[in-house]
C-alpha atoms as a PDB file:
ATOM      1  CA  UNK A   1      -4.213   0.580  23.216  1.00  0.00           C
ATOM      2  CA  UNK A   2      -0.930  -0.057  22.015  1.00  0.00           C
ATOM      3  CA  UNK A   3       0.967   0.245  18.831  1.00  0.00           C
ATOM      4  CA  UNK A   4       1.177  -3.451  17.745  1.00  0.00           C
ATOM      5  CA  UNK A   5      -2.338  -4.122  19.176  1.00  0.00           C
ATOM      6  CA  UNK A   6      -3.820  -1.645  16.729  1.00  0.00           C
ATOM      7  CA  UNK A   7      -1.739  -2.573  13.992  1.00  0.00           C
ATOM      8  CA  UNK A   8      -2.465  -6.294  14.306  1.00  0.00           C
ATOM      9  CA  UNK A   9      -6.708  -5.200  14.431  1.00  0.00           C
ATOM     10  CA  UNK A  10      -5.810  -2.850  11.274  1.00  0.00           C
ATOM     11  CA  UNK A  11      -3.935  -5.985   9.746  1.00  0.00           C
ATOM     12  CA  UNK A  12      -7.349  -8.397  10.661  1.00  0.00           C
ATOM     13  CA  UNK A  13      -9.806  -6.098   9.633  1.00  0.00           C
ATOM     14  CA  UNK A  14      -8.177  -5.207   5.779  1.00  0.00           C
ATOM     15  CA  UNK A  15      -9.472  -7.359   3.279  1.00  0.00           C
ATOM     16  CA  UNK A  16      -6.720  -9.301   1.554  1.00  0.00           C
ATOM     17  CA  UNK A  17      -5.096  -7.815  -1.909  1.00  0.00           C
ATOM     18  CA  UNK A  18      -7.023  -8.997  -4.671  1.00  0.00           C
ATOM     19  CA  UNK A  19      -4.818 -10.538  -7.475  1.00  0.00           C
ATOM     20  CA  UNK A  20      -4.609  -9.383 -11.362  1.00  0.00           C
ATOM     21  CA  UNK A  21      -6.744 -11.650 -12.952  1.00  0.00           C
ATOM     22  CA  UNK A  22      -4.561 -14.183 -15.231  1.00  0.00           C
ATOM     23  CA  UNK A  23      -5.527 -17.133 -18.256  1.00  0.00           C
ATOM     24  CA  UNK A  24      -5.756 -19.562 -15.726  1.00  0.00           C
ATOM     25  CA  UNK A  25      -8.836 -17.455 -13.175  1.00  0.00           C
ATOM     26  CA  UNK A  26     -10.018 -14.943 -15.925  1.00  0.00           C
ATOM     27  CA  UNK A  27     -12.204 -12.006 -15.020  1.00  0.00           C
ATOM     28  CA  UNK A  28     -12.089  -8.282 -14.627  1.00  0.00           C
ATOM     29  CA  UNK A  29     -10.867  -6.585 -11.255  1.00  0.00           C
ATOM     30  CA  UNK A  30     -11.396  -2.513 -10.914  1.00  0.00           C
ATOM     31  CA  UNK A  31      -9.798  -1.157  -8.040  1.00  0.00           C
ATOM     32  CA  UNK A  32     -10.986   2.874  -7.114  1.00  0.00           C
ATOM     33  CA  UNK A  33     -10.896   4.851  -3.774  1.00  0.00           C
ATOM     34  CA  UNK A  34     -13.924   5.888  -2.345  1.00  0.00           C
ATOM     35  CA  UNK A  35     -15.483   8.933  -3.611  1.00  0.00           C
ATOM     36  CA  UNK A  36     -18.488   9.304  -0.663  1.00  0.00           C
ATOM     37  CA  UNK A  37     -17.306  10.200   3.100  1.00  0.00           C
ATOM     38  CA  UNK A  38     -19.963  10.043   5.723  1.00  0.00           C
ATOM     39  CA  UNK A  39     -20.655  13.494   6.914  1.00  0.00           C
ATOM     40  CA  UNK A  40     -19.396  12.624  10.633  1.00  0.00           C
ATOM     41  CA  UNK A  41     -16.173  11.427   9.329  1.00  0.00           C
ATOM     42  CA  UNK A  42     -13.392  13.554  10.385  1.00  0.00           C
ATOM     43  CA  UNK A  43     -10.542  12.230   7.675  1.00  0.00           C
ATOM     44  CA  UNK A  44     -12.924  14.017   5.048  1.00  0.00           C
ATOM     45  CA  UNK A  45     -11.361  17.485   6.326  1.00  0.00           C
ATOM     46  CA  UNK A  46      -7.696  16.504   5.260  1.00  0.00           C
ATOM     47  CA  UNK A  47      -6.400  16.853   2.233  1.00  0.00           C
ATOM     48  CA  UNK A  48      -5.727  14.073   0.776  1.00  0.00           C
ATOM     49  CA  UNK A  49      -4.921  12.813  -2.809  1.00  0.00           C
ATOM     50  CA  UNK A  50      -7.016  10.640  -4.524  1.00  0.00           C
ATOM     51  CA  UNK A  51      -5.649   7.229  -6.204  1.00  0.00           C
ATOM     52  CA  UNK A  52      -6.170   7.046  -9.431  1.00  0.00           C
ATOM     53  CA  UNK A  53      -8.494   3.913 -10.657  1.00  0.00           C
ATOM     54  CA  UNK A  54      -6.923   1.076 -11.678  1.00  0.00           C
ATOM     55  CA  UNK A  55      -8.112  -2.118 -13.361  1.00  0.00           C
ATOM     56  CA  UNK A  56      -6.884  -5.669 -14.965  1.00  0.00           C
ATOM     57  CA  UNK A  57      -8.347  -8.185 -16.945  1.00  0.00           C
ATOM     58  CA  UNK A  58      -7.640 -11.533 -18.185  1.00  0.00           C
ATOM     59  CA  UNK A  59      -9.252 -13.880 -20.991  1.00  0.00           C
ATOM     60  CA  UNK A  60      -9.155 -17.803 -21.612  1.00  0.00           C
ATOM     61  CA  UNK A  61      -7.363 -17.312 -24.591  1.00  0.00           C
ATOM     62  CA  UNK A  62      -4.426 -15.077 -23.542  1.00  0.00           C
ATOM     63  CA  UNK A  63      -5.793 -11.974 -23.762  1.00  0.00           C
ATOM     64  CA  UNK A  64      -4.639  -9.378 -20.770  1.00  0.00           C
ATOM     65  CA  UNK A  65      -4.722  -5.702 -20.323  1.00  0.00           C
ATOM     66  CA  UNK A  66      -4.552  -3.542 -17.340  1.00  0.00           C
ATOM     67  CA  UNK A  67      -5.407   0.255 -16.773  1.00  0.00           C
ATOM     68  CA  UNK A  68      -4.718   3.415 -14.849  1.00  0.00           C
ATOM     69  CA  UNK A  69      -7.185   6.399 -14.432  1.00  0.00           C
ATOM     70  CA  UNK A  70     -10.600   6.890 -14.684  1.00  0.00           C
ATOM     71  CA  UNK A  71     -10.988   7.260 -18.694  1.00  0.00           C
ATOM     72  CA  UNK A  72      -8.907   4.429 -19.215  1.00  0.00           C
ATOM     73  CA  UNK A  73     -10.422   1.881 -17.005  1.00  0.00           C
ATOM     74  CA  UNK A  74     -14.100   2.597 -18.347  1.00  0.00           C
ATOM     75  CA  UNK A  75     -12.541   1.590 -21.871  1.00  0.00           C
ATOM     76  CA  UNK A  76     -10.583  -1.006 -20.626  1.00  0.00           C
ATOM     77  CA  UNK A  77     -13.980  -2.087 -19.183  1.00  0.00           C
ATOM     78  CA  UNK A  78     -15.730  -1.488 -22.284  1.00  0.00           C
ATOM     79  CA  UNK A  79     -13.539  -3.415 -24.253  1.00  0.00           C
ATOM     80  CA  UNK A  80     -13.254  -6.458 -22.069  1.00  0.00           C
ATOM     81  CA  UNK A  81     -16.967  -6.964 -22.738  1.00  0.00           C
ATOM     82  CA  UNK A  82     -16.413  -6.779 -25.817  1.00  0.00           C
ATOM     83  CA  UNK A  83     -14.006  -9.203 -25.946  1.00  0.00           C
ATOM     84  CA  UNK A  84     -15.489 -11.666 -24.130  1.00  0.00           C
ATOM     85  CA  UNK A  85     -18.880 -11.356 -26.615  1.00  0.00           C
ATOM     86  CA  UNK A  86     -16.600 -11.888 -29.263  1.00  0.00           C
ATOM     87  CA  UNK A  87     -14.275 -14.875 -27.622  1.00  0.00           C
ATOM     88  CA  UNK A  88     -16.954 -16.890 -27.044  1.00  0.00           C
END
């Protein structure tokens, strides 16, 4: 197979990006790598660096906040719901 037929199937099969959230299409996106390789899967042996978790969220009213790492998102998560109990 060649080069630019492989990279056109990677390009097909990739979901697009999903966009930060904004005031206009509010909501919560949480972006993570994997954590779970299947046992058969030979990219597992590499060393590889994990990406840190990242999230964003968007309100109605304005409100926006974005995260990076683990910790952070789970609060950012936290207080989104919060928010949007409160917002209401």
């Amino acid at each position: 197979m060649s080069t630019t037929a492989r990279q056109d199937t990677l390009r097909t099969c990739a979901p697009p990006p999903s966009p930060d959230p904004t005031p206009a299409q509010p909501g919560i996106r949480i972006s993570a790598a994997p954590i779970y390789r299947h046992h058969d899967d030979r990219a597992r042996w590499y060393l590889q660096t994990a990406t840190a978790p990242t999230a964003a969220c968007a309100c109605r009213c304005g409100y926006t906040d974005t995260a990076r790492g683990a910790e952070a998102v789970a609060a950012l998560a936290t207080s989104y719901k919060e928010h949007r109990a409160a917002c209401r």
